[in-house]
N, C-alpha and C. Protein backbone atom coordinates (compact mmCIF):
# COMPACT_ATOMS: atom_id res chain seq x y z
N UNK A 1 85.20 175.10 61.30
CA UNK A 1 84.70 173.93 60.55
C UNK A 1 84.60 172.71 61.46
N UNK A 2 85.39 172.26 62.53
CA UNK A 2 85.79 171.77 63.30
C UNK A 2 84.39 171.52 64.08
N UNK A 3 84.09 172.62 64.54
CA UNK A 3 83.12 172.72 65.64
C UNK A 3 81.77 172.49 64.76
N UNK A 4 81.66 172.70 63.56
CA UNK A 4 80.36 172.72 62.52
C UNK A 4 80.28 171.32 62.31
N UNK A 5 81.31 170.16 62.67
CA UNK A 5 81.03 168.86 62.01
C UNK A 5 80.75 167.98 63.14
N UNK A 6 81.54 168.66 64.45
CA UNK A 6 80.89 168.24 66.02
C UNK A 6 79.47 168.44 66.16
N UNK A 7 79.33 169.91 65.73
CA UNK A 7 77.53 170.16 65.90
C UNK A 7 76.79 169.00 65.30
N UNK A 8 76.89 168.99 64.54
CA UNK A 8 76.52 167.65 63.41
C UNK A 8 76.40 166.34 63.84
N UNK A 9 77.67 165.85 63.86
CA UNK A 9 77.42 164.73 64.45
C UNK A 9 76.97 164.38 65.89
N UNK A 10 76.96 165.42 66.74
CA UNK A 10 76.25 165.35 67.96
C UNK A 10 74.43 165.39 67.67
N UNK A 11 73.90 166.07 66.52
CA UNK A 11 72.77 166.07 65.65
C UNK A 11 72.51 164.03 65.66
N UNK A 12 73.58 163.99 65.03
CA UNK A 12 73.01 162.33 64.80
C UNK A 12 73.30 161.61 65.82
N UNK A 13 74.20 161.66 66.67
CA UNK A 13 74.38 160.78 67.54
C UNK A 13 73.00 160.36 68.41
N UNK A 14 72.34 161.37 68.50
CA UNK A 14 71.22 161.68 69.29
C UNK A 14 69.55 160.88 68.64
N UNK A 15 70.04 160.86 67.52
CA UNK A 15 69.20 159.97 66.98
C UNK A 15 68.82 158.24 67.51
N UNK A 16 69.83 158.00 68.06
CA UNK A 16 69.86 156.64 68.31
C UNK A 16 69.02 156.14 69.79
N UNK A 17 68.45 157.28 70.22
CA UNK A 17 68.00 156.82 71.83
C UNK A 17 67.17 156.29 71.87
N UNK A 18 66.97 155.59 72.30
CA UNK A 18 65.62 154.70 72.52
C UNK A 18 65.80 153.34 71.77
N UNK A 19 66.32 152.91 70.84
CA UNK A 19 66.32 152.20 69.64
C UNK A 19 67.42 151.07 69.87
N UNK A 20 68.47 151.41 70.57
CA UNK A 20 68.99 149.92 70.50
C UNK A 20 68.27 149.26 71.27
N UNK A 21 67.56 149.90 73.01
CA UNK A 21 66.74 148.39 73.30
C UNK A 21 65.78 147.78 72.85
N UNK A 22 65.28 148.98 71.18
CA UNK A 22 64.06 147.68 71.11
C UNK A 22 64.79 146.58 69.94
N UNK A 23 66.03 146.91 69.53
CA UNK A 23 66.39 146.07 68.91
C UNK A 23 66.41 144.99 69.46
N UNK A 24 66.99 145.22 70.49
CA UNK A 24 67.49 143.92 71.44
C UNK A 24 66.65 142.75 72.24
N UNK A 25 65.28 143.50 72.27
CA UNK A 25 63.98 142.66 72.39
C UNK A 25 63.32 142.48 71.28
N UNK A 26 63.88 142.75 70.07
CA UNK A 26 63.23 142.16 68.93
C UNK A 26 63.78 141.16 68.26
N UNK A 27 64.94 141.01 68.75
CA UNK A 27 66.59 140.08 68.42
C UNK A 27 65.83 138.79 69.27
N UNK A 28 65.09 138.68 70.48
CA UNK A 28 64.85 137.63 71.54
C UNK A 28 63.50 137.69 71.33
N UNK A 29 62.72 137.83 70.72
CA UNK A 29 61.10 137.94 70.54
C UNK A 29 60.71 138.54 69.41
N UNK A 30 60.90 137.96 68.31
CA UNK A 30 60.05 138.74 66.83
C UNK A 30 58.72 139.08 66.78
N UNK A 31 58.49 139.99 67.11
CA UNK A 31 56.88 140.13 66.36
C UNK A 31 56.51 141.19 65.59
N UNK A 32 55.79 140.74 64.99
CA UNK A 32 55.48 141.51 63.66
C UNK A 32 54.79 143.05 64.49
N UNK A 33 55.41 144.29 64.78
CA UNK A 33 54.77 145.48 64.70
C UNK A 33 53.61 146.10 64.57
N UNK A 34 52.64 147.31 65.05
CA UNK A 34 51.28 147.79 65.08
C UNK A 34 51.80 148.87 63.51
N UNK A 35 51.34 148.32 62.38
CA UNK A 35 51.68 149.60 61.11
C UNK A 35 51.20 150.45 61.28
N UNK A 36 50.21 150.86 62.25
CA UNK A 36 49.81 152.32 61.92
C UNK A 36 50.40 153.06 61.82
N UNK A 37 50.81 154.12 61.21
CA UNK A 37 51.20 155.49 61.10
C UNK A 37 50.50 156.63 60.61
N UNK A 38 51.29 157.60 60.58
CA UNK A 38 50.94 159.11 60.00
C UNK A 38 52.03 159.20 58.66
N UNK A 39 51.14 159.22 57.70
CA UNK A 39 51.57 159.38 56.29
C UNK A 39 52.55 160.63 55.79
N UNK A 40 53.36 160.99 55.14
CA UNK A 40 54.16 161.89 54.83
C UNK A 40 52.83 163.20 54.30
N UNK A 41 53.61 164.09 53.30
CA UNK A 41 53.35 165.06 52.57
C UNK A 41 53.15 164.87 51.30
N UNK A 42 53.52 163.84 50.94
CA UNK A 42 53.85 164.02 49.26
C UNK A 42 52.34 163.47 48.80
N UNK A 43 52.19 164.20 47.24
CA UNK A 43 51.05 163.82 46.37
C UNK A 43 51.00 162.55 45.95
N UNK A 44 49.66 162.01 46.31
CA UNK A 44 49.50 160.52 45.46
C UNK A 44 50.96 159.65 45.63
N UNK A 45 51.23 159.00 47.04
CA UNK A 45 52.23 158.18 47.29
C UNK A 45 52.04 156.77 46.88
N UNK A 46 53.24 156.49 46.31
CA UNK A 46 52.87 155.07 45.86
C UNK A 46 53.42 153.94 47.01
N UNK A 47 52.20 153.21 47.59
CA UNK A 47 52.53 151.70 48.26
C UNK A 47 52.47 150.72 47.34
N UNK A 48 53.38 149.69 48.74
CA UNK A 48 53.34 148.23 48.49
C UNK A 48 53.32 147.83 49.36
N UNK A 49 52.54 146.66 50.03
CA UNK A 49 52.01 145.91 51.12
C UNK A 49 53.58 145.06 51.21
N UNK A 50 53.91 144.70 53.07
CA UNK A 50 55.13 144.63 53.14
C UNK A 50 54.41 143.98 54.60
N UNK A 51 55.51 142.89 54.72
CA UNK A 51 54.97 141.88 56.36
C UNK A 51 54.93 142.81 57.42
N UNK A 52 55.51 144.63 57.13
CA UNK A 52 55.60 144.94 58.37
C UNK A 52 54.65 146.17 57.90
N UNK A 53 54.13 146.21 57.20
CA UNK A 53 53.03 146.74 56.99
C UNK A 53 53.07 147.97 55.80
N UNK A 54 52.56 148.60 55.06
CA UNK A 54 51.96 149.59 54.14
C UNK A 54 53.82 150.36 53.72
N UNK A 55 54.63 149.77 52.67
CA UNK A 55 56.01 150.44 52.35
C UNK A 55 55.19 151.90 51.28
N UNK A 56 55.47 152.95 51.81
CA UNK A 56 55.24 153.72 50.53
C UNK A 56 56.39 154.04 49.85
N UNK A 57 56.66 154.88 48.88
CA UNK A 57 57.77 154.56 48.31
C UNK A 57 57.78 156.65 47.60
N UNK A 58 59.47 156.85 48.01
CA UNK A 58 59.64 158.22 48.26
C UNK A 58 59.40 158.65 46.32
N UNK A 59 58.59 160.02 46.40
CA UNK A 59 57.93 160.72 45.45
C UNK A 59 57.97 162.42 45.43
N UNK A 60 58.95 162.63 44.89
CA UNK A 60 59.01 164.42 44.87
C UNK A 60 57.86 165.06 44.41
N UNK A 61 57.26 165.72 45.30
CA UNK A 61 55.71 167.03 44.94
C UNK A 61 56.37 167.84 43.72
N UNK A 62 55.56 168.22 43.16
CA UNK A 62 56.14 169.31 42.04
C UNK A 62 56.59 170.99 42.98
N UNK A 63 56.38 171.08 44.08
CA UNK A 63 57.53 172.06 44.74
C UNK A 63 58.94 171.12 45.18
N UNK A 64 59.08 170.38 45.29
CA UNK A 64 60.30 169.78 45.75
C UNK A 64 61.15 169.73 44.45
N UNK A 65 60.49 169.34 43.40
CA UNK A 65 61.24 169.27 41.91
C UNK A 65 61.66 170.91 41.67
N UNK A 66 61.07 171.24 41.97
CA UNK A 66 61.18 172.76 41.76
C UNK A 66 62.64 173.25 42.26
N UNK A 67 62.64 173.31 43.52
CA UNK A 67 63.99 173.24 44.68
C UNK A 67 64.50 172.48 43.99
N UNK A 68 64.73 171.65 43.71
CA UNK A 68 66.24 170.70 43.27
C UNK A 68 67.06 171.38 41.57
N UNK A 69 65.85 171.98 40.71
CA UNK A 69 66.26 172.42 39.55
C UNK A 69 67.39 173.39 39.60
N UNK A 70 68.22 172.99 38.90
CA UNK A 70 69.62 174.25 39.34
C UNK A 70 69.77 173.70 40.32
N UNK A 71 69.86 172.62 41.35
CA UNK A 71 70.50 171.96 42.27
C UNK A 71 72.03 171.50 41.84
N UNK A 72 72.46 170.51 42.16
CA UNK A 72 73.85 170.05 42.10
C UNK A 72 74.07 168.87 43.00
N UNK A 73 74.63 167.76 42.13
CA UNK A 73 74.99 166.65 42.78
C UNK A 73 76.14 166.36 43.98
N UNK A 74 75.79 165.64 45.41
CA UNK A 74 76.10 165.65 45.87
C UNK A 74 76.86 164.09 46.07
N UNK A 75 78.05 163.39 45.82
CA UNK A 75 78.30 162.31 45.92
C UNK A 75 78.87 161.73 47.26
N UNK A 76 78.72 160.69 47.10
CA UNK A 76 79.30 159.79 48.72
C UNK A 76 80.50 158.70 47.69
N UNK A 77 81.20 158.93 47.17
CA UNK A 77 81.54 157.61 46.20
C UNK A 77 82.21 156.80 46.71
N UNK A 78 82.87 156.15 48.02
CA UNK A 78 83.19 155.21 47.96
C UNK A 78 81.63 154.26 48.69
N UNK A 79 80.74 155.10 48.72
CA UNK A 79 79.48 154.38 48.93
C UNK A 79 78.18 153.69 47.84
N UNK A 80 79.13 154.48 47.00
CA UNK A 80 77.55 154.72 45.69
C UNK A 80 76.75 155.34 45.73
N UNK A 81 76.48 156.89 47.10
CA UNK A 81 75.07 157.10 46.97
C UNK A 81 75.50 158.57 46.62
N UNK A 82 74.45 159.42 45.65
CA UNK A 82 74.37 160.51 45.58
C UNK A 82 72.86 161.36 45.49
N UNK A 83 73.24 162.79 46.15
CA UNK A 83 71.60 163.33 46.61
C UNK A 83 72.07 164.17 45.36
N UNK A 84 71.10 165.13 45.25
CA UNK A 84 71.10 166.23 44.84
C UNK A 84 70.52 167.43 45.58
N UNK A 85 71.47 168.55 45.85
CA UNK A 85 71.13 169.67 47.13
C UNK A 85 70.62 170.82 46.03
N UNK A 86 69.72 171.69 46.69
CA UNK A 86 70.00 172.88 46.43
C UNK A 86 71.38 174.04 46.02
N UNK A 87 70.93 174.61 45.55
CA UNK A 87 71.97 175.89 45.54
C UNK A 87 72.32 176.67 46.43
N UNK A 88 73.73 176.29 46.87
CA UNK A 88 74.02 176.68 48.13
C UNK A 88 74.29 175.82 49.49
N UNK A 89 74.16 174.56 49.41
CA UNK A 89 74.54 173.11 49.89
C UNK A 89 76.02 172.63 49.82
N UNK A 90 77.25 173.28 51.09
CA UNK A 90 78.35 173.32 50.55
C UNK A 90 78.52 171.63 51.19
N UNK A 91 79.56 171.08 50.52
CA UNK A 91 80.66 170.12 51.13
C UNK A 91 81.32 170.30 52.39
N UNK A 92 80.90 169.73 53.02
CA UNK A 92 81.78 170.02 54.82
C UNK A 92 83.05 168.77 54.87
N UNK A 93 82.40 167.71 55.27
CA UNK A 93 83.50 166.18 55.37
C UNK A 93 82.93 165.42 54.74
N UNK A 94 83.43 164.51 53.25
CA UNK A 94 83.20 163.25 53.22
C UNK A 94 84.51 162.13 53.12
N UNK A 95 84.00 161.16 54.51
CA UNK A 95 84.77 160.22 54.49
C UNK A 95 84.30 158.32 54.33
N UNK A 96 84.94 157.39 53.98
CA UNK A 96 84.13 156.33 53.59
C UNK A 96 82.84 155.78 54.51
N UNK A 97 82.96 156.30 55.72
CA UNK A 97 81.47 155.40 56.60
C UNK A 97 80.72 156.57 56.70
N UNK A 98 80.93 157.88 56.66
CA UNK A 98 80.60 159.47 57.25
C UNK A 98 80.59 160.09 56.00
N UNK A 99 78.83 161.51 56.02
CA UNK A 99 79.00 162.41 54.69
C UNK A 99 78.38 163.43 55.60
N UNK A 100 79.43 164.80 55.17
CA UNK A 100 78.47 165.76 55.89
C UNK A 100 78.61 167.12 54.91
N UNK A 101 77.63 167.66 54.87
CA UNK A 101 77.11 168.44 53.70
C UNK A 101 76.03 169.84 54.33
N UNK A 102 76.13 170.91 53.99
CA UNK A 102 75.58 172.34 54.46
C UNK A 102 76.04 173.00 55.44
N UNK A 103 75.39 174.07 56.36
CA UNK A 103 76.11 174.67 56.91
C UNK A 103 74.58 175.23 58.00
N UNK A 104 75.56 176.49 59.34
CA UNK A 104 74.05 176.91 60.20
C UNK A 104 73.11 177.35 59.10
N UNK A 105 73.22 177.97 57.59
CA UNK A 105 72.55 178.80 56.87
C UNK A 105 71.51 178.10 56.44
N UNK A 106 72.01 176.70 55.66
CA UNK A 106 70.90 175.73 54.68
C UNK A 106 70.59 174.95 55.22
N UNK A 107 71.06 174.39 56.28
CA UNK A 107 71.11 173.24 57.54
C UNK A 107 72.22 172.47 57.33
N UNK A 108 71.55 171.24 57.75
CA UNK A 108 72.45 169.84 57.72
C UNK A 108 72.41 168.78 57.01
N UNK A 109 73.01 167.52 56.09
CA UNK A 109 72.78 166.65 55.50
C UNK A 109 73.66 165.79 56.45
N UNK A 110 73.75 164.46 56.90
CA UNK A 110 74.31 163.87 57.63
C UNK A 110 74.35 162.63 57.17
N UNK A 111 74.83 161.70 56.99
CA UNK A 111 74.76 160.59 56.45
C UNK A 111 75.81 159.01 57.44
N UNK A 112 75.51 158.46 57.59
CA UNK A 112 76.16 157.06 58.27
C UNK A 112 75.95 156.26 58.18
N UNK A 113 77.15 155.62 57.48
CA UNK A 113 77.44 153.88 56.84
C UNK A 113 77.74 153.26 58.54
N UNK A 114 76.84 151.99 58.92
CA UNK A 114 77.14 151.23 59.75
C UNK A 114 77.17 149.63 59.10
N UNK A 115 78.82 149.03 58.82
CA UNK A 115 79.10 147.88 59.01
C UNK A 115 78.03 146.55 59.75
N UNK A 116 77.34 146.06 59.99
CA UNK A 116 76.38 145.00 60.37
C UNK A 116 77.24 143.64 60.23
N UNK A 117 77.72 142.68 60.89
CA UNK A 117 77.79 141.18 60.84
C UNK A 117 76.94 140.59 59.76
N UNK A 118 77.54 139.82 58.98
CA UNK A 118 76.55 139.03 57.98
C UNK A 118 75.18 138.72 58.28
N UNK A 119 74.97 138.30 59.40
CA UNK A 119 73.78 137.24 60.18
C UNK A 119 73.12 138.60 60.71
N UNK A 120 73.74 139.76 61.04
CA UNK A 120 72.44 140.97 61.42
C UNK A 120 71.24 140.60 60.93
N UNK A 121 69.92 140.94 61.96
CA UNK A 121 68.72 140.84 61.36
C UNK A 121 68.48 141.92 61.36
N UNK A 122 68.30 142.22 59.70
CA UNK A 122 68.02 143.66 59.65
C UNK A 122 66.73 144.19 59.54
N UNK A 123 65.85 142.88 58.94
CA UNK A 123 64.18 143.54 59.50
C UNK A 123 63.54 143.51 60.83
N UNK A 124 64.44 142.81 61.44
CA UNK A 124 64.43 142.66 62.85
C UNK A 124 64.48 144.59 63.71
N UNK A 125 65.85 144.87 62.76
CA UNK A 125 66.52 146.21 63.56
C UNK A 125 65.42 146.87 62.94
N UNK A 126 65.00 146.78 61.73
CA UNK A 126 64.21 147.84 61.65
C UNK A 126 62.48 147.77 61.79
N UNK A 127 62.13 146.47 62.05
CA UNK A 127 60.92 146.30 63.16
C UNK A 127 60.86 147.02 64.35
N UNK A 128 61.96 147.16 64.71
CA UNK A 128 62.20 147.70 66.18
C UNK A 128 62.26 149.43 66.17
N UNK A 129 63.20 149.50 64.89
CA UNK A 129 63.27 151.62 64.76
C UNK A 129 62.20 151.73 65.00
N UNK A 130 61.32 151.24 63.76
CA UNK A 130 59.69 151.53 63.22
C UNK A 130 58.47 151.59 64.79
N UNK A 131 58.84 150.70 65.43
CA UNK A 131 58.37 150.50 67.13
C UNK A 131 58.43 151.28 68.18
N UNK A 132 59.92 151.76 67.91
CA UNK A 132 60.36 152.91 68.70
C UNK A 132 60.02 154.24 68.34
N UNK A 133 60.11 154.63 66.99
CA UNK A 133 59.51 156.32 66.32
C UNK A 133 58.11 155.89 66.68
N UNK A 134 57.28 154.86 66.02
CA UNK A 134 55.55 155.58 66.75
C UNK A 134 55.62 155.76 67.98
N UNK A 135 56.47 154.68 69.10
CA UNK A 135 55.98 155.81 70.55
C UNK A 135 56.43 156.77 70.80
N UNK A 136 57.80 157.52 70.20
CA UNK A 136 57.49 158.83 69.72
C UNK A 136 56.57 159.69 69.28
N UNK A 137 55.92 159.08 68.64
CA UNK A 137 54.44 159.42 67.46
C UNK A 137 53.72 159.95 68.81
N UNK A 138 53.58 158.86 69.61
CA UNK A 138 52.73 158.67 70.80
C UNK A 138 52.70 160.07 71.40
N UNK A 139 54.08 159.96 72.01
CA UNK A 139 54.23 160.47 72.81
C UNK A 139 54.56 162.32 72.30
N UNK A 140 54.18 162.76 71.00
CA UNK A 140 54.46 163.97 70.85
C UNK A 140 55.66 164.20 70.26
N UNK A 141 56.60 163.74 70.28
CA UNK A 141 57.96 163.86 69.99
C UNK A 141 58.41 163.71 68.22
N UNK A 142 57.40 162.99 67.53
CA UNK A 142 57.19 163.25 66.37
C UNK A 142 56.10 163.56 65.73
N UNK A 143 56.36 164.12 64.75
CA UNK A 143 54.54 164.28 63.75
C UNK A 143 54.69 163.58 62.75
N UNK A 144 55.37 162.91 62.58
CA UNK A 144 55.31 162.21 61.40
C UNK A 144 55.90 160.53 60.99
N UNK A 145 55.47 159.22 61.11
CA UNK A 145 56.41 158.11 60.92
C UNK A 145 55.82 157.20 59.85
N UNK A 146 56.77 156.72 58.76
CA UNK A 146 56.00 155.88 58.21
C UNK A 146 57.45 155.31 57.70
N UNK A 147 56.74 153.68 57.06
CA UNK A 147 57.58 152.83 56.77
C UNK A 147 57.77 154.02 55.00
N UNK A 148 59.46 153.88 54.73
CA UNK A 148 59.25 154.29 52.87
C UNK A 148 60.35 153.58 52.40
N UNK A 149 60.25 153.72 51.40
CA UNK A 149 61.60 152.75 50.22
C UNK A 149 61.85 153.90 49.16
N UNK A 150 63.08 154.08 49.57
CA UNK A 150 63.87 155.49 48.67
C UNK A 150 64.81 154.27 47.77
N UNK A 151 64.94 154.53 46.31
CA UNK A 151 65.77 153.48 45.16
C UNK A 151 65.53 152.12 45.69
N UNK A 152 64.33 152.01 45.62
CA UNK A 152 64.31 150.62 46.21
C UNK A 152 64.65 149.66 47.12
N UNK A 153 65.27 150.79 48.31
CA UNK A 153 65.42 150.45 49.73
C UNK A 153 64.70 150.55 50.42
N UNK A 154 64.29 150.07 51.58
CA UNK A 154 62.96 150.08 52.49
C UNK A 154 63.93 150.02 53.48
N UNK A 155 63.05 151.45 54.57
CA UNK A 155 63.48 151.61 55.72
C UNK A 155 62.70 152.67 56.14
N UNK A 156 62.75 153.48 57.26
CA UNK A 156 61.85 153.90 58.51
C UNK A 156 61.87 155.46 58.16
N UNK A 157 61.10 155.88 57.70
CA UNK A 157 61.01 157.49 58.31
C UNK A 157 60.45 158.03 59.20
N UNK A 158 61.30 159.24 59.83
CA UNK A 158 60.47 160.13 61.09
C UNK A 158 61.04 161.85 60.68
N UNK A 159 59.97 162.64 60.90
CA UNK A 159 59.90 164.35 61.25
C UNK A 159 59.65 164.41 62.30
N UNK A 160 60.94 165.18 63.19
CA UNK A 160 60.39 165.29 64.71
C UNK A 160 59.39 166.98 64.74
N UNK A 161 58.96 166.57 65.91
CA UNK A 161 57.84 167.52 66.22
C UNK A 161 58.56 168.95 66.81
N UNK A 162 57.95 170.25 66.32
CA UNK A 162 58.47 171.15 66.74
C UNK A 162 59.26 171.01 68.25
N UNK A 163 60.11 171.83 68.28
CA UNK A 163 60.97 171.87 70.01
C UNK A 163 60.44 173.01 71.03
N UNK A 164 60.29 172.70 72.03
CA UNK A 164 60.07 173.42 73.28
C UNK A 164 61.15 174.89 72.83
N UNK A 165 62.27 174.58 72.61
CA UNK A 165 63.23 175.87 72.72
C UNK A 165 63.69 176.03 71.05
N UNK A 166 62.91 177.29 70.47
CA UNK A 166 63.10 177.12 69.25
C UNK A 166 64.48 177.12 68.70
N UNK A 167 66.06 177.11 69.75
CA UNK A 167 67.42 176.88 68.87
C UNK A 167 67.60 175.16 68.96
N UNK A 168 66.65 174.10 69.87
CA UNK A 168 67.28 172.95 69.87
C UNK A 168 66.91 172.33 67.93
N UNK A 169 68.09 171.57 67.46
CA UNK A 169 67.68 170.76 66.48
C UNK A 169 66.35 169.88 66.24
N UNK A 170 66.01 170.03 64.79
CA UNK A 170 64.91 169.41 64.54
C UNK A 170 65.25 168.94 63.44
N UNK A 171 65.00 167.08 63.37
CA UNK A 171 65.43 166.53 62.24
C UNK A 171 64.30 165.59 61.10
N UNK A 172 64.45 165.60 60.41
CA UNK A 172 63.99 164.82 59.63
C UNK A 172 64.88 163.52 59.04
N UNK A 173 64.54 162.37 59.39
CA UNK A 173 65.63 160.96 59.14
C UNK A 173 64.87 160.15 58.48
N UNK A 174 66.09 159.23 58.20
CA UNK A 174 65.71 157.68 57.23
C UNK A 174 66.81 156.94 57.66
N UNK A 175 66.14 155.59 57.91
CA UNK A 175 67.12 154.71 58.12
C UNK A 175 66.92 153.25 57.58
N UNK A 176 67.73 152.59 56.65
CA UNK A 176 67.50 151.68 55.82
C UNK A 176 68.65 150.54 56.01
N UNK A 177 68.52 149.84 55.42
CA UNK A 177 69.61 148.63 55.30
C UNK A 177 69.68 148.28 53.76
N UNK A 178 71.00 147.78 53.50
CA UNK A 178 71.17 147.27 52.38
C UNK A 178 72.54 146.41 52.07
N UNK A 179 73.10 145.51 51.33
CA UNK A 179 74.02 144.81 50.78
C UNK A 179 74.89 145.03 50.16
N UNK A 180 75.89 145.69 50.01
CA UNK A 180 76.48 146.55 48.92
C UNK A 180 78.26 146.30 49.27
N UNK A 181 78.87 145.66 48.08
CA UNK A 181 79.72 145.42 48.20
C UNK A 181 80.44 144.35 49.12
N UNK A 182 79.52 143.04 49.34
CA UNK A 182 79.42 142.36 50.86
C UNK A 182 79.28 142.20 51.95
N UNK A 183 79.20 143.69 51.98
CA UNK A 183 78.82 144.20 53.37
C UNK A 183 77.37 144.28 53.78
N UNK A 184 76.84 143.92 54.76
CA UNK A 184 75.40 144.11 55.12
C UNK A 184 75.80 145.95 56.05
N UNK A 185 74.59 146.52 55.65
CA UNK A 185 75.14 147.87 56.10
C UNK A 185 73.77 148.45 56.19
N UNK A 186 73.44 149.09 57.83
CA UNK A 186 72.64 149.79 58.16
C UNK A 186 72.98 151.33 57.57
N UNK A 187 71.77 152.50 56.53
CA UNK A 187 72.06 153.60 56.61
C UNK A 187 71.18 154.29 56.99
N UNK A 188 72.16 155.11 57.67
CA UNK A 188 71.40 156.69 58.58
C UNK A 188 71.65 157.68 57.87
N UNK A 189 70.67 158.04 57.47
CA UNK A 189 70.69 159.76 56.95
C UNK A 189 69.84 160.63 57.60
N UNK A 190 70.23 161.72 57.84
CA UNK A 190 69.21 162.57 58.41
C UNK A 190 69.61 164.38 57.87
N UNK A 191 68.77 164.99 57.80
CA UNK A 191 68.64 166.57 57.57
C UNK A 191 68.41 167.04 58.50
N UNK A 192 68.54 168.33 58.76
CA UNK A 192 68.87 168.83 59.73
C UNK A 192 68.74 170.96 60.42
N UNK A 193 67.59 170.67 61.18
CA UNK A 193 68.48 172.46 61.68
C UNK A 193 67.80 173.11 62.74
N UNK A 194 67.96 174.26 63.61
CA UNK A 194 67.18 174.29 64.53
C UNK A 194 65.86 174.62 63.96
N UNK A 195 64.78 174.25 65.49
CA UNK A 195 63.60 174.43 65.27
C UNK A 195 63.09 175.19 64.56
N UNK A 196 63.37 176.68 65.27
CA UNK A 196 63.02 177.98 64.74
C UNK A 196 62.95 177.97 63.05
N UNK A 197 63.49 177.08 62.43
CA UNK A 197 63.96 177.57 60.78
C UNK A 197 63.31 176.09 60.02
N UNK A 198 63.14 174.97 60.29
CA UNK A 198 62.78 173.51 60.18
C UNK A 198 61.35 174.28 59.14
N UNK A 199 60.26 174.69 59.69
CA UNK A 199 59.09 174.55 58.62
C UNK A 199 59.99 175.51 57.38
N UNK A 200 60.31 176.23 57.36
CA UNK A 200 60.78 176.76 56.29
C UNK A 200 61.55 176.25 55.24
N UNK A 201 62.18 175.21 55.79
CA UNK A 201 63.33 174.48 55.26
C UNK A 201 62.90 172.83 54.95
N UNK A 202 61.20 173.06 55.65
CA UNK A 202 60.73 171.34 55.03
C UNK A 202 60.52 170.55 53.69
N UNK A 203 60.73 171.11 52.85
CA UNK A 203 60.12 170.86 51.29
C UNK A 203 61.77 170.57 50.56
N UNK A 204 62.65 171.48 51.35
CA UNK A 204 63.89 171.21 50.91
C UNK A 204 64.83 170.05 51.65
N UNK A 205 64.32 169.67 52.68
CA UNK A 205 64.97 168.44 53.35
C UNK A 205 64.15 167.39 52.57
N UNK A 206 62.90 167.43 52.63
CA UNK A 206 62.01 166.43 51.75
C UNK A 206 62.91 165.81 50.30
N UNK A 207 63.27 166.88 49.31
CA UNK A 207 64.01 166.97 48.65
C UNK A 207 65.31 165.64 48.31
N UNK A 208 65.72 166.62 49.32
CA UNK A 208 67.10 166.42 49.44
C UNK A 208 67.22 164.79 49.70
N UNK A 209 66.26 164.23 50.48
CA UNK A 209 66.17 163.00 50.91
C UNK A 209 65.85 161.89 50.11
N UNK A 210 64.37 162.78 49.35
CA UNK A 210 64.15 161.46 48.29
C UNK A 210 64.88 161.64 46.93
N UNK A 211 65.36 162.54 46.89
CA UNK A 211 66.89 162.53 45.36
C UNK A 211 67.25 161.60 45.95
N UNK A 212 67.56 160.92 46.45
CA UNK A 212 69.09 159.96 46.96
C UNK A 212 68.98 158.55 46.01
N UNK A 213 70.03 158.37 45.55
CA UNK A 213 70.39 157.21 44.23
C UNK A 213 71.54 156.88 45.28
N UNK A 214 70.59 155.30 45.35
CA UNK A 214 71.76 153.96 46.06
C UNK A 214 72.27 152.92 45.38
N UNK A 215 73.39 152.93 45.26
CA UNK A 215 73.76 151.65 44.26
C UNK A 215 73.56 150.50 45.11
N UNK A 216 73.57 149.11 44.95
CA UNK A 216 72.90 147.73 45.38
C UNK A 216 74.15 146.88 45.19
């Protein structure tokens, strides 16, 4: 179990590359971002025009509803947030900043509460994610980025692009900010599993992601 929650969080840790320096030149130079992107999967997405460009806002396909039926709630409670997994989505660790959920079989659910200073600029940080995943976009490394708002949070999505070696991880993430409890708090969630198994398992990370109920 030990080694299943290392795998994991070495999964997310890895998420973060590239991204603190554009925070850090967006912290000393604001500018408003290029919105283009590549749009998700889902049917008839609903936008709202947003200074940093086109928010769509997360929408389960009628196969994703499908997968979740006979699902089962998954809670974070000293956070407020709960997904709903499939059947077969066990409990690994949940602790108050950290949620980790599935296994090598169903994949990964990963979740991380980051603490922020009051004064964090958080459209700032996430001007900068959003900056950093398209030159990903760019550069091959993803197929997919767009700004979305899951319960009325707005923050960054990315699907990385198949892997050179079909056992390295392939994730699908969101990363948002929000206020909750006084705390200003960046969240990372991401799904999770190797390459080889990722298209099979896309409709159910999709899922899994936009179930998510955030309390405010």
């Amino acid at each position: 179990m030990k080694s299943l929650l290392a795998f994991g969080i070495l999964f997310f840790a890895l998420s973060f590359c590239g991204i603190t320096d554009k925070i850090k030149e967006r912290m000393e130079q604001v500018n408003t971002p290029d919105s283009t992107t590549k749009t998700g999967d889902n049917d008839s997405p609903d936008t709202s025009k947003d200074s940093g460009g086109d928010v769509e806002k997360a929408e389960l396909s009628a196969k994703q509803k499908e997968i979740l039926d006979g699902g089962s709630e998954a809670k974070w409670d000293d956070q407020g947030i709960t997904f709903t997994v499939p059947d077969g989505w066990k409990k690994m660790d949940v602790k108050k900043e950290s949620f980790n959920y599935g296994s090598p079989k169903t994949g990964f659910l990963i979740g991380t509460i980051s603490v922020m200073p009051a004064n964090f600029p958080a459209d700032t940080s996430l001007n900068a994610t959003h900056t950093s995943a398209l030159e990903q976009l760019k550069n091959g490394k993803y197929e997919n980025v767009r700004w979305l708002e899951i319960d009325g949070v707005k923050g960054v999505e990315w699907v990385e692009a198949a892997k050179e070696d079909a056992g390295d991880p392939r994730r699908h993430q969101w990363i948002g900010f929000r206020n909750y409890q006084g705390q200003n708090q960046q969240l990372n969630i991401m799904v999770s599993t190797k390459s080889s198994e990722f298209n099979d398992k896309k409709d159910d990370f999709a899922a899994i992601l936009y179930s998510m109920k955030i309390d405010k």
